[in-house]
Protein backbone atom coordinates (compact mmCIF):
# COMPACT_ATOMS: atom_id res chain seq x y z
CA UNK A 1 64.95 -31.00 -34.62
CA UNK A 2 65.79 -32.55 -37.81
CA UNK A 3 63.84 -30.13 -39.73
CA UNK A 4 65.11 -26.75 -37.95
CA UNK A 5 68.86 -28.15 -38.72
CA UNK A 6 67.98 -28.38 -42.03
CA UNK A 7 66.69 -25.31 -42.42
CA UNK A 8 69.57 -23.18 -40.51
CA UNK A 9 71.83 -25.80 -43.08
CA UNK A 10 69.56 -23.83 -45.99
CA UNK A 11 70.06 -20.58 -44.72
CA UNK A 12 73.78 -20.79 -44.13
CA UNK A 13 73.93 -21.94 -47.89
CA UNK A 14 72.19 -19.29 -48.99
CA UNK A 15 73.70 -16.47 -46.74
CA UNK A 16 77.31 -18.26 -48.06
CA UNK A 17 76.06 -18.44 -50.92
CA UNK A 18 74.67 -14.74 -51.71
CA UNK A 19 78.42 -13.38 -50.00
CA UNK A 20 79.76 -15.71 -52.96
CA UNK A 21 78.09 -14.23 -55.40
CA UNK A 22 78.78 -10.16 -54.12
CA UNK A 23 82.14 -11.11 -53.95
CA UNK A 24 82.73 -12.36 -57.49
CA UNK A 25 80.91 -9.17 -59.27
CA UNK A 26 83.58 -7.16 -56.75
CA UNK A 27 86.22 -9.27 -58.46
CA UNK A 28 84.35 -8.98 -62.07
CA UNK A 29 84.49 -4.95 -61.67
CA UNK A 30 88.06 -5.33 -60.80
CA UNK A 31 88.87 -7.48 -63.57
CA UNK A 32 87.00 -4.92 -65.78
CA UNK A 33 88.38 -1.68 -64.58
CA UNK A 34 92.23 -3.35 -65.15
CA UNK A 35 91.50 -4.38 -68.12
CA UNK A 36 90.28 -1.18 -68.93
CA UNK A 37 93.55 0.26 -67.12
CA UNK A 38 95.43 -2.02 -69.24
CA UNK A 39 94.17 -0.88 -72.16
CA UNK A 40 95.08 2.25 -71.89
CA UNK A 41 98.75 1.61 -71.14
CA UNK A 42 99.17 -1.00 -73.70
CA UNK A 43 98.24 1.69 -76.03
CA UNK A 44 100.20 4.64 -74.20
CA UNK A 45 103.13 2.41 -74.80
CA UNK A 46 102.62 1.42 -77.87
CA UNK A 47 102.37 5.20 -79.05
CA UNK A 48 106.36 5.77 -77.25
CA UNK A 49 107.02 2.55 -78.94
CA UNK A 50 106.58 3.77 -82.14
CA UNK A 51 107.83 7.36 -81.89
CA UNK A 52 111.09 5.66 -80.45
CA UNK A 53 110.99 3.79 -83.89
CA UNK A 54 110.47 6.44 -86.07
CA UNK A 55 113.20 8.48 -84.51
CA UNK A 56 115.51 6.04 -84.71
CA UNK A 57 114.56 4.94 -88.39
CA UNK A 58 114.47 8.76 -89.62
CA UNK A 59 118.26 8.81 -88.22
CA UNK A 60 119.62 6.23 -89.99
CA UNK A 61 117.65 7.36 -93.43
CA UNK A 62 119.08 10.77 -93.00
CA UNK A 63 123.09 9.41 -92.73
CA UNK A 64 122.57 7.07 -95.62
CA UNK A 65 121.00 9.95 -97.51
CA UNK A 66 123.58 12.13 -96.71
CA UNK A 67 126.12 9.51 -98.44
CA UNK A 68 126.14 10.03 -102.15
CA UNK A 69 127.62 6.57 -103.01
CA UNK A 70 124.84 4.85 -101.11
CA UNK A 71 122.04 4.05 -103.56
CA UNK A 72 118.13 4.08 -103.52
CA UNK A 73 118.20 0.47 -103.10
CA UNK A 74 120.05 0.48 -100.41
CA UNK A 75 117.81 2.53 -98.59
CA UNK A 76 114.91 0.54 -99.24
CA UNK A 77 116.75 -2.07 -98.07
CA UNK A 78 117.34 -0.31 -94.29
CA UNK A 79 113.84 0.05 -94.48
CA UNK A 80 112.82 -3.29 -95.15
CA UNK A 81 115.10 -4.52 -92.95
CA UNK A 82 113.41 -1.87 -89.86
CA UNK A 83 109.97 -3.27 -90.73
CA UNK A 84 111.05 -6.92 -90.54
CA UNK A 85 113.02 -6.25 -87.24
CA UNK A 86 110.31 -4.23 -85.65
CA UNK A 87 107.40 -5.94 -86.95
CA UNK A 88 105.58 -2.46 -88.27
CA UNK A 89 105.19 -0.66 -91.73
CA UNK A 90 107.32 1.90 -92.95
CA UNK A 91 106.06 4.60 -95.66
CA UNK A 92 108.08 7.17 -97.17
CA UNK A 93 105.34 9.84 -98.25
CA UNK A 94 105.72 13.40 -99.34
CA UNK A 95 103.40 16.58 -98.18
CA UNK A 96 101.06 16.14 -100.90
CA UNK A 97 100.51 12.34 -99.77
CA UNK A 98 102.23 10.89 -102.60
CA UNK A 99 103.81 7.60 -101.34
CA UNK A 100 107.36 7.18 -102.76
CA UNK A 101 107.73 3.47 -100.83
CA UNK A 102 105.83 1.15 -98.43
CA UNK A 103 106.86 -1.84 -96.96
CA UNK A 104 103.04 -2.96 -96.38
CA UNK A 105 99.68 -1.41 -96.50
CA UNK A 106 97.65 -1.88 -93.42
CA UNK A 107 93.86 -2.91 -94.21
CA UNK A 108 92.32 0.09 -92.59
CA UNK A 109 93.82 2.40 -94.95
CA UNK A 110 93.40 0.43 -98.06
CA UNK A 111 90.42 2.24 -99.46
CA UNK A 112 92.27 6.15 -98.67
CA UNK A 113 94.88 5.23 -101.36
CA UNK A 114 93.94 7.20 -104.67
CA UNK A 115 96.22 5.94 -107.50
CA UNK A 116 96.51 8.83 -110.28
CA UNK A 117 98.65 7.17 -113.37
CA UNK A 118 101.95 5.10 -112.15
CA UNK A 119 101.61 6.75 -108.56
CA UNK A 120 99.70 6.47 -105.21
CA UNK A 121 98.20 9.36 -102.67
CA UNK A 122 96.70 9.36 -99.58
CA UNK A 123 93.40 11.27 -99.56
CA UNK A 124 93.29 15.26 -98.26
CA UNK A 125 91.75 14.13 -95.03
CA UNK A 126 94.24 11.09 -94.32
CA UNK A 127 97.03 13.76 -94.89
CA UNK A 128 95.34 16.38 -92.75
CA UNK A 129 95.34 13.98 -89.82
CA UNK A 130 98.84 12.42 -90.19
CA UNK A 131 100.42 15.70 -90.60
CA UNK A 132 98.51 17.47 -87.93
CA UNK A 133 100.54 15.95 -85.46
CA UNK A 134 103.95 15.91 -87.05
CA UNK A 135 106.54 13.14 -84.46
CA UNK A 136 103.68 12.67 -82.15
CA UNK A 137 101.51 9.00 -82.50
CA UNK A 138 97.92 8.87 -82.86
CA UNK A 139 95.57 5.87 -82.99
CA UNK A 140 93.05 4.59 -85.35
CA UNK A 141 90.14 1.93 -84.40
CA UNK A 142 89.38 3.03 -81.10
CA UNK A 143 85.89 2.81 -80.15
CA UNK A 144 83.84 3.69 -76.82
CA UNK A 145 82.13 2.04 -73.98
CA UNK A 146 83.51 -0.42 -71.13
CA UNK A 147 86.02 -2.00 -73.26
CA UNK A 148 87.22 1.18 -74.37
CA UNK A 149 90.00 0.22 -77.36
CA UNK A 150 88.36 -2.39 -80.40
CA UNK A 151 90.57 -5.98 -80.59
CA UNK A 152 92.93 -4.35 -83.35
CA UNK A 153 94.36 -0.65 -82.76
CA UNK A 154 96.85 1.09 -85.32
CA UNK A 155 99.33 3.26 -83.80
CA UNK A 156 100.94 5.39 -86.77
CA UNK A 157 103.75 8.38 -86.53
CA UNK A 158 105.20 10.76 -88.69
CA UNK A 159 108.76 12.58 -88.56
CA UNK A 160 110.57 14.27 -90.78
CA UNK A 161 113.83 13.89 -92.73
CA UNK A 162 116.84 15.32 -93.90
CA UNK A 163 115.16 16.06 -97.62
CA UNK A 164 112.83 18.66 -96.99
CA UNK A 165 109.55 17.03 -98.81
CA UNK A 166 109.93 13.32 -97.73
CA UNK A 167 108.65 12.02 -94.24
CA UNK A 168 108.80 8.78 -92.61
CA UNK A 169 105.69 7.23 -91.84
CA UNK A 170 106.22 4.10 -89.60
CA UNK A 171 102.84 1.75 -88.63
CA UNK A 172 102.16 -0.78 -85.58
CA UNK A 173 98.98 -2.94 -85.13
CA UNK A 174 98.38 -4.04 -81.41
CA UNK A 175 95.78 -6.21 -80.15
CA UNK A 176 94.52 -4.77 -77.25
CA UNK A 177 91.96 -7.35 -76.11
CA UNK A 178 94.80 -10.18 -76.30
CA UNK A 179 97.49 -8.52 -74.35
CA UNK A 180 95.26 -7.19 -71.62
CA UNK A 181 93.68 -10.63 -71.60
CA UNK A 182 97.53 -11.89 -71.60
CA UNK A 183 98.22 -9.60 -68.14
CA UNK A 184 95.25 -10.39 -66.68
CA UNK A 185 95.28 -14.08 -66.71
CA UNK A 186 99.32 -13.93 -65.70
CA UNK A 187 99.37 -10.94 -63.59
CA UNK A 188 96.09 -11.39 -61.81
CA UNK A 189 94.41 -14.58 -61.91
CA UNK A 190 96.30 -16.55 -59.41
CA UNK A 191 96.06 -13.44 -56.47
CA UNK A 192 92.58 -13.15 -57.85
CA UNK A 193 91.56 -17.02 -56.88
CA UNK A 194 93.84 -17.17 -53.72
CA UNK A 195 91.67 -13.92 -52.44
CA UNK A 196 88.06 -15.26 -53.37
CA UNK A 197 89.25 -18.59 -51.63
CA UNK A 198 90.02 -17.04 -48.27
CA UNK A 199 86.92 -14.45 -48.78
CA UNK A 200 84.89 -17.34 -49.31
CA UNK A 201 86.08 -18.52 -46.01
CA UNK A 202 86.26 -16.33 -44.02
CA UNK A 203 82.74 -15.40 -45.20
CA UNK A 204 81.58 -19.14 -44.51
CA UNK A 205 82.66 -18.68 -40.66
CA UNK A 206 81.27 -15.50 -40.30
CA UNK A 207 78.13 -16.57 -41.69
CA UNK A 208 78.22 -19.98 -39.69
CA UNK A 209 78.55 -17.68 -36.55
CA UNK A 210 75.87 -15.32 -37.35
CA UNK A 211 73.20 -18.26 -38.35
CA UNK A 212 74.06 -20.53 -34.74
CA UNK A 213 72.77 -17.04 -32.70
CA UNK A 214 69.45 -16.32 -34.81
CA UNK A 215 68.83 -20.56 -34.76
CA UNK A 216 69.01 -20.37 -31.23
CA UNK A 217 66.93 -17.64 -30.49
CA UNK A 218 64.57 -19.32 -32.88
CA UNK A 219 64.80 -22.10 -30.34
CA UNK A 220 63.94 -20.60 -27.31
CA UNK A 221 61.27 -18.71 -28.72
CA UNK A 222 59.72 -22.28 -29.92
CA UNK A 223 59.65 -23.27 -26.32
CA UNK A 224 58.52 -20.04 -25.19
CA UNK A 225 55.17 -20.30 -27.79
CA UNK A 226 55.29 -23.55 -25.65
CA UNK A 227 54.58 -21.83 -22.71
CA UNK A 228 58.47 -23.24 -21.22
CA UNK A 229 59.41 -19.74 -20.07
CA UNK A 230 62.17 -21.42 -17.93
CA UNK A 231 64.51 -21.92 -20.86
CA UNK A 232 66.77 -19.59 -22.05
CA UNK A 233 69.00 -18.98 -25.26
CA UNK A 234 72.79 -20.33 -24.62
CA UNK A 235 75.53 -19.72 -27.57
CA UNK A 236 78.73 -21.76 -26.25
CA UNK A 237 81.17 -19.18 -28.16
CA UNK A 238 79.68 -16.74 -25.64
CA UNK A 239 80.75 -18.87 -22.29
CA UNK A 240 84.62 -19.84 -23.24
CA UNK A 241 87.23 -18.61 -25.28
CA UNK A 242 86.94 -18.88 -28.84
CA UNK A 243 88.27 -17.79 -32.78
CA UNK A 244 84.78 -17.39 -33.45
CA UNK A 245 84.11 -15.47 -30.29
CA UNK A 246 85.36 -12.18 -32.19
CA UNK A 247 83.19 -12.81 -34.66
CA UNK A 248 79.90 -12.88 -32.95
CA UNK A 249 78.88 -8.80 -32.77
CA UNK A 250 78.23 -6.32 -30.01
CA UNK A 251 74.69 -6.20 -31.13
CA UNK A 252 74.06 -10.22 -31.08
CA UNK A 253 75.61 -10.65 -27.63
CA UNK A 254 73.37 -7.79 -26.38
CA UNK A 255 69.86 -9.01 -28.04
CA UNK A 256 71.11 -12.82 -26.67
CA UNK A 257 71.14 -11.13 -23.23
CA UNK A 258 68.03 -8.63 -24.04
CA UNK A 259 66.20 -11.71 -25.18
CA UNK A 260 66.88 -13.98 -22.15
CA UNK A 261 65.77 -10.72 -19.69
CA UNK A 262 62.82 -10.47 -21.86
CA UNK A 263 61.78 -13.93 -20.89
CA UNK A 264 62.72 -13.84 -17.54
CA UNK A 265 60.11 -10.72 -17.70
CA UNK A 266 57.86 -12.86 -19.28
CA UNK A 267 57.96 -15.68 -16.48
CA UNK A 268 57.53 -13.21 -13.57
CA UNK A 269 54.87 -11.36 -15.37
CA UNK A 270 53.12 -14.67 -15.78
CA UNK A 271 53.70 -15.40 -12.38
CA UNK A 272 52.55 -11.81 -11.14
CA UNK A 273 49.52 -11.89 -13.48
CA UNK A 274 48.15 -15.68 -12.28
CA UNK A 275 48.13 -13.65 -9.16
CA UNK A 276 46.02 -10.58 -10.61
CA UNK A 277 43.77 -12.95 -12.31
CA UNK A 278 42.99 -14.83 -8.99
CA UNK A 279 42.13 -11.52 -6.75
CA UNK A 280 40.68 -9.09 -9.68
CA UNK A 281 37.08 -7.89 -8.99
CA UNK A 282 34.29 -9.56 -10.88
CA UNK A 283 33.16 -5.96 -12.70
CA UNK A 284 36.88 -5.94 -14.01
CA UNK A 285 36.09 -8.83 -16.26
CA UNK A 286 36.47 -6.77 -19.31
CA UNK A 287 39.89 -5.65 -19.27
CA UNK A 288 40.79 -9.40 -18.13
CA UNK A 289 39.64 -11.22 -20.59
CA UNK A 290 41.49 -9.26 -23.02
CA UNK A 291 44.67 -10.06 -21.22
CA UNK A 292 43.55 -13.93 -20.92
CA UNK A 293 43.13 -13.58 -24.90
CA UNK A 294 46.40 -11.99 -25.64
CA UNK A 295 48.07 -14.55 -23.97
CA UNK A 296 45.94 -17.26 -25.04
CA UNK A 297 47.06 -15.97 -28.36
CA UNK A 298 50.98 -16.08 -27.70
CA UNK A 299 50.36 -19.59 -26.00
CA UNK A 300 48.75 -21.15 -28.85
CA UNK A 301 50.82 -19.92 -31.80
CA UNK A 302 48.27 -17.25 -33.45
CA UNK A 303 50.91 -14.55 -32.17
CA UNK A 304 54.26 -15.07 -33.44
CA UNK A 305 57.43 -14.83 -31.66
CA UNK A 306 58.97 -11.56 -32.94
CA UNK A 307 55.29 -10.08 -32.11
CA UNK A 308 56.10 -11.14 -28.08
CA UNK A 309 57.26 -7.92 -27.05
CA UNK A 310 54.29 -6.25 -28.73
CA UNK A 311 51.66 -7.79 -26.74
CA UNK A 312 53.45 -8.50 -23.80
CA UNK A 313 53.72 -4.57 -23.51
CA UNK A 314 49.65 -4.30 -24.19
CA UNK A 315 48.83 -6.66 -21.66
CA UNK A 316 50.88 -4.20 -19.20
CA UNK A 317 48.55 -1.63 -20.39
CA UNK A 318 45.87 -3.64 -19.86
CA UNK A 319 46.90 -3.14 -16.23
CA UNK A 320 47.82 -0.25 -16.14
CA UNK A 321 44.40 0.84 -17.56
CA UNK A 322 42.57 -1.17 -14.77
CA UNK A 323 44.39 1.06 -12.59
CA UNK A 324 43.35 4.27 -14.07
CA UNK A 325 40.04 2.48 -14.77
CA UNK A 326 38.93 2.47 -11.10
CA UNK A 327 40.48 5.50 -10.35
CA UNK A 328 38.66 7.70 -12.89
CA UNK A 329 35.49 6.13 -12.21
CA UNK A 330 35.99 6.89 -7.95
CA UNK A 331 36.65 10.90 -9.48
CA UNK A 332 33.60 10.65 -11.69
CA UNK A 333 31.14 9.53 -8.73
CA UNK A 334 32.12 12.40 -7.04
CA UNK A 335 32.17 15.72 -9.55
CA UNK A 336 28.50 15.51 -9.46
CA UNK A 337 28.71 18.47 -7.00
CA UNK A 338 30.55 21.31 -6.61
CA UNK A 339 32.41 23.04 -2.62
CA UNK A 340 30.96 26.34 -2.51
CA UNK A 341 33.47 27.45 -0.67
CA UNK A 342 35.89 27.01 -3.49
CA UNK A 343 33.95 28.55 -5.56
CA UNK A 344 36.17 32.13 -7.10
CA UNK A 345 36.56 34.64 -9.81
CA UNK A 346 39.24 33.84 -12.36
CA UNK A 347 40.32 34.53 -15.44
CA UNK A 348 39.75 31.90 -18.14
CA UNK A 349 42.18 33.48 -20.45
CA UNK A 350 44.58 33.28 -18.45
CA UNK A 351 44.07 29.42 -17.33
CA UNK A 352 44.08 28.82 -21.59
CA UNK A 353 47.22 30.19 -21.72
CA UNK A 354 49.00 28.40 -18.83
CA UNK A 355 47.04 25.00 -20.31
CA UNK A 356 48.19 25.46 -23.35
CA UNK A 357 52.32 26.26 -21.74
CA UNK A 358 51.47 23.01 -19.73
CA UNK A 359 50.67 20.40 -22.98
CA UNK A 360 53.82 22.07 -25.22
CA UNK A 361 55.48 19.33 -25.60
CA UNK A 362 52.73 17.15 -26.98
CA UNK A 363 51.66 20.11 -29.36
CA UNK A 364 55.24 20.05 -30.78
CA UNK A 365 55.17 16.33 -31.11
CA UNK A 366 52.52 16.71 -33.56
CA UNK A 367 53.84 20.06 -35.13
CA UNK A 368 50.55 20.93 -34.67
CA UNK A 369 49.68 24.96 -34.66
CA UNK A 370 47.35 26.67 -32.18
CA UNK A 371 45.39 29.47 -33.27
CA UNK A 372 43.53 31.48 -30.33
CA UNK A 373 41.24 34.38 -30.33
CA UNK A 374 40.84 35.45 -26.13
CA UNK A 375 37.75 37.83 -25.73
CA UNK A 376 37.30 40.06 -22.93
CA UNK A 377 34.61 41.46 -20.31
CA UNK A 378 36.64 43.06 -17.80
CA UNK A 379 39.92 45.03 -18.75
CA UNK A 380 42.13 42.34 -20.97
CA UNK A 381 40.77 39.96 -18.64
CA UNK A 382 38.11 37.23 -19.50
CA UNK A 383 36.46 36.63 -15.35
CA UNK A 384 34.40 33.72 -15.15
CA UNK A 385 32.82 31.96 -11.92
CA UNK A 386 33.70 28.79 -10.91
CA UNK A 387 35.93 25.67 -9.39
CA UNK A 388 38.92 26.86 -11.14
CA UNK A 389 40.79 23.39 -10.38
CA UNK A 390 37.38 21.22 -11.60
CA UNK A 391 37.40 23.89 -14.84
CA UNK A 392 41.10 23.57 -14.90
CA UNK A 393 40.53 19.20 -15.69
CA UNK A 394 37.34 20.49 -18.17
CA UNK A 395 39.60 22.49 -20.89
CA UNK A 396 42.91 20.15 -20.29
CA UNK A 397 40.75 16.80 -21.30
CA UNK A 398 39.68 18.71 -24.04
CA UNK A 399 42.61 20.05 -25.04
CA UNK A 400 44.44 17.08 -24.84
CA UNK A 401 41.42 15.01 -26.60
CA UNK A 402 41.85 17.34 -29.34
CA UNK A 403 45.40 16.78 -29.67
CA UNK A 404 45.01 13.47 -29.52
CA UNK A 405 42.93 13.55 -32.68
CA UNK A 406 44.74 16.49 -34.73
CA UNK A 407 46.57 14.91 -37.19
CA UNK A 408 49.98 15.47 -37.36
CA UNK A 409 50.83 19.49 -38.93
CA UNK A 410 47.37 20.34 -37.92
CA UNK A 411 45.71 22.65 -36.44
CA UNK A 412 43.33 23.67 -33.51
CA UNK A 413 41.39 26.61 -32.80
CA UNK A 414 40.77 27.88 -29.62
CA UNK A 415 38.09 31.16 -28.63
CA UNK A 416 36.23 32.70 -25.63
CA UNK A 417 33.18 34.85 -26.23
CA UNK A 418 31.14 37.04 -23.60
CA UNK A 419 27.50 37.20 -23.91
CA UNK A 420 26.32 39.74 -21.46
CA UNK A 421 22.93 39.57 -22.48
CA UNK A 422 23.23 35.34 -21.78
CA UNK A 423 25.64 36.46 -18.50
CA UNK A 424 27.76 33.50 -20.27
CA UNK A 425 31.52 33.13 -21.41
CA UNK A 426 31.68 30.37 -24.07
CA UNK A 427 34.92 28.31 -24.35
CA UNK A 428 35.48 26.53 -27.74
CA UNK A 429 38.04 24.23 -28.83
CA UNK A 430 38.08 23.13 -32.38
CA UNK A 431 40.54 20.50 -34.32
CA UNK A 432 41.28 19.59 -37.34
CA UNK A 433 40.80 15.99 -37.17
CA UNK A 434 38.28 13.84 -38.84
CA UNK A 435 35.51 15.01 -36.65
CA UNK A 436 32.88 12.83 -35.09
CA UNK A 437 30.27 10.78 -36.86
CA UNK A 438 26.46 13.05 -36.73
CA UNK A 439 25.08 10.08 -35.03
CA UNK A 440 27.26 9.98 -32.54
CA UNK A 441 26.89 13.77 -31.50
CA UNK A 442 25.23 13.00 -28.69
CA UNK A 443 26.64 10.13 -27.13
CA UNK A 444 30.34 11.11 -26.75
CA UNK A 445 29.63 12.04 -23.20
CA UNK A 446 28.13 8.94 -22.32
CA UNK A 447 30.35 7.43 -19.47
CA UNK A 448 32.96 4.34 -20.75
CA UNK A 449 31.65 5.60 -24.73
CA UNK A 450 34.15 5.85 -27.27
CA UNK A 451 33.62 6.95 -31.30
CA UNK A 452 35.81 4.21 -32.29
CA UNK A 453 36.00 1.51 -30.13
CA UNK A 454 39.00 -0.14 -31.84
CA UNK A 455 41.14 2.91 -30.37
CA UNK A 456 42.03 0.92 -27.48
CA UNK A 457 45.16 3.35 -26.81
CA UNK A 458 41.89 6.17 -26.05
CA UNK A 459 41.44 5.73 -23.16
CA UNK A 460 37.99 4.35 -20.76
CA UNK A 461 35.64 7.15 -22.29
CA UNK A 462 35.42 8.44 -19.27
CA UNK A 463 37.43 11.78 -19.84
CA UNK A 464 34.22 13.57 -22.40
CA UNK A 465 32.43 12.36 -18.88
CA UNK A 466 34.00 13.83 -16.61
CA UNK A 467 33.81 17.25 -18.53
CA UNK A 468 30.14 16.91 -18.37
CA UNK A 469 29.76 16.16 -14.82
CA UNK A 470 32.03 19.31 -14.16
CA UNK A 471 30.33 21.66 -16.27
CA UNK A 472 27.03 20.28 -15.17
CA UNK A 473 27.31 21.07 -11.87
CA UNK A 474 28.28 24.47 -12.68
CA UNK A 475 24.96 24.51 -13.62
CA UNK A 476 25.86 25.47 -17.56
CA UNK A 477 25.88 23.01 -20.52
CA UNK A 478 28.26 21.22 -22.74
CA UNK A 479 27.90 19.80 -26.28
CA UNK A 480 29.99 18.52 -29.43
CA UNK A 481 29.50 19.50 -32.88
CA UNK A 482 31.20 19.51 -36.20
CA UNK A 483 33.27 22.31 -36.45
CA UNK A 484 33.10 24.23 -40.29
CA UNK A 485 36.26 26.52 -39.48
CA UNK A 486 38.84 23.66 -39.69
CA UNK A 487 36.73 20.33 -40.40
CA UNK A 488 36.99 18.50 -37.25
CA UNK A 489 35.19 18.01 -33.23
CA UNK A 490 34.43 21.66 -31.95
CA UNK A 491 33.68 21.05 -28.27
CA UNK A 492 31.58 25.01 -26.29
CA UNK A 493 30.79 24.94 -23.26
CA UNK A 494 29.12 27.60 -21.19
CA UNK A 495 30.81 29.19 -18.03
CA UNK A 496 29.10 31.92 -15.71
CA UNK A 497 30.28 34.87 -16.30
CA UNK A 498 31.43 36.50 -13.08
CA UNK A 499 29.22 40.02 -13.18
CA UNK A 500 26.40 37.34 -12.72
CA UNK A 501 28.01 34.94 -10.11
CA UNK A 502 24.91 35.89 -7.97
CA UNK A 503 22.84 34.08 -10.58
């Protein structure tokens, strides 16, 4: 007991702790895609920022330039004063990137300066891009890939002034990673921890409630390996009101109750069977000890517990196939002859066809494709002479055999051929399954044979038997041979052909 509470104790953990884990690379996208969100407005704003500025700056230039009295150094001074205040650089700069005055040079454009004798230009392709978007901001630094902006990003603007060939050019560094950092940690981080501690939770409960169903069914199914079919699973949340109640699913509450039917099945099917096994028939023995060996197999432990409803359901086949067993062998003691009096004219073709109609459905399961090829000897008839219901069972066991052993998109090929000279019809049906061994040709009509005898599910090997015993007292013959059409079985047999019914 010890042990299995430890190990649903190891198994909540883990569950709990795998949710854990899903639910804090949920959180880590989040985090990333808001940073990444915050990135780009930190930078959007930064870019009205600094247009705002540069308005606002080119204003107050243009008044004191209109003002004769006020001197250059005053004007320097307003713009020292606006870079101070608004923590940027200001550059007066003329079309041909000559800079008449800068308050500071940022680093990134240090090596575009050209000086040429007592002055200083911006290079062609430094004016090209500030110009190109004359009172709209544009950024430098900016790099791809999850974090989309690099830790530094310069926003710069140009506008234009009241003396045709001098422009303000105003600068502002932001550090992206800092301030999205800086609204993550204050914006986020405390909803972001209150949410992964209820989650966590919540998850714990749910997991808790989940584990207590699957360790009891583990229980039960111990003490039904035990052979204890009298006990049966019981999860208390199930028999009185309770919060975790709601969290049990519909489809744990039904396997609960599917499991404790199942073993109620089980005891009455033990019950039922110690009462086969006591009155079954000594020549049975077979079939028996296969069922005393399945369930020797789920008493012991080789079988394990999820397996249960597997074998319990081949032991019922077991009986069922007792059943059939002693039925088919009562029909095959008695096609050895054949009622004249039901003996009749019919038309073979015709009895393919309506064969064919009756097995549809397990052609279709298969998607397998019939080809036929009908012959004739009377009209668009194909008359034969015979038991039509004992010829009926001949073609449908072969018909279904062969389905049974067409793969699945196969194929099977299906003929009749007069011989007048023979006064025969022959029937064949051909498949395109894996065909039969050559030294087993001859024994597939043996009664209780099969090919493979690990194909339980095909039946007693009585079926290829029963063909025989019909066809042979018909008085015509029956064999199996490799078929070189489609690869597979081809099954001919003979049938009289009615012009020599007389015969």
């Amino acid at each position: 007991m010890k042990d299995r509470t430890k190990k649903s104790q190891s198994v909540l953990f883990r569950t709990t702790l795998s949710l854990a884990v899903g639910t804090i690379l949920v959180f880590v996208v989040l985090m990333i895609i808001f940073y990444r969100q915050s990135a780009v407005s930190l930078i959007a704003e930064s870019k009205e920022k600094v247009e705002r500025q540069a308005d606002a700056l080119a204003l107050a230039y243009d008044s004191l330039a209109e003002d004769p009295s006020v001197s250059d150094t005053t004007i320097q001074a307003l713009v020292n004063s606006f870079a101070r205040t608004e923590n940027c650089s200001v550059w007066i700069i003329r079309k041909d990137g000559r800079i008449d005055y800068s308050t500071s040079v940022p680093d990134y454009l240090r090596d575009d300066i050209i000086p040429i004798e007592n002055e200083a230009y911006l290079n062609t392709d430094r004016i090209r891009k500030i110009f190109t978007n004359l009172g709209k901001a544009s950024t430098d630094d900016v790099t791809n890939g999850i974090f989309a902006n690099s830790q530094s990003v310069s926003v710069s603007v140009a506008v234009t002034t009241s003396k045709s060939d001098q422009y303000i050019l105003l600068f502002d560094t932001i550090n992206v990673e800092e301030e999205a950092f800086w609204r993550l940690s204050n914006g986020l981080m405390l909803p972001i921890l209150v949410s992964f501690s209820m989650a966590l939770l919540f998850f714990s409960l749910m997991a808790r409630s989940l584990i207590r169903p699957l360790r009891a069914l583990s229980d039960a199914a111990v003490q039904v390996t035990k052979g204890d079919l009298s006990t049966r699973i019981d999860i208390p949340e199930l028999r009185k009101e309770s919060a975790l109640k709601y969290m049990l699913t519909d489809e744990i509450t039904n396997m609960v109750s599917t499991v404790n039917n199942m073993i109620e099945r089980l005891e009455r099917q033990e019950s039922d069977r110690k009462l086969f096994i006591s009155s079954i028939a000594h020549d049975l023995r077979t079939p028996l000890t296969s069922i005393k060996g399945f369930l020797s197999a789920i008493s012991d432990g080789t079988i394990p517990p999820e397996q249960y409803p597997k074998y319990m359901e081949i032991i019922q086949t077991q009986v069922e196939r007792i059943q059939k067993l002693i039925t088919s062998m009562t029909e095959a003691s008695s096609l050895s002859q054949v009622d004249p009096d039901k003996m009749e004219e019919f038309d073979i073709n015709e009895m393919i066809r309506d064969t064919v109609t009756n097995v549809e459905n397990l052609i279709s399961d298969k998607d397998i494709s019939i080809t036929v090829d009908l012959g004739k000897n009377q009209g668009q008839e194909m008359l034969v002479y015979g038991e039509s219901q004992l010829l009926y069972r001949v073609f449908y066991n072969l018909l279904t055999n062969a389905v049974k052993f067409t793969p699945r998109n196969g194929i099977i090929g299906i003929s009749t051929v007069s011989r007048p000279d023979e006064g025969k019809v022959y029937v064949t049906i051909e498949d395109s399954g894996s065909g039969i061994p050559e030294d087993k040709l001859d024994r597939v009509f043996e009664s209780f044979y099969k090919v493979d005898p690990s194909r339980t599910e095909s039946g007693f090997g009585l079926g290829l038997y029963i063909c025989r015993e019909i066809i042979t007292a018909h008085g015509e013959r029956i064999w199996a041979e490799n078929g070189s059409e489609l690869g597979g079985a081809r099954f001919v047999y003979t049938l009289k052909d009615f012009r020599h019914k007389e015969k």
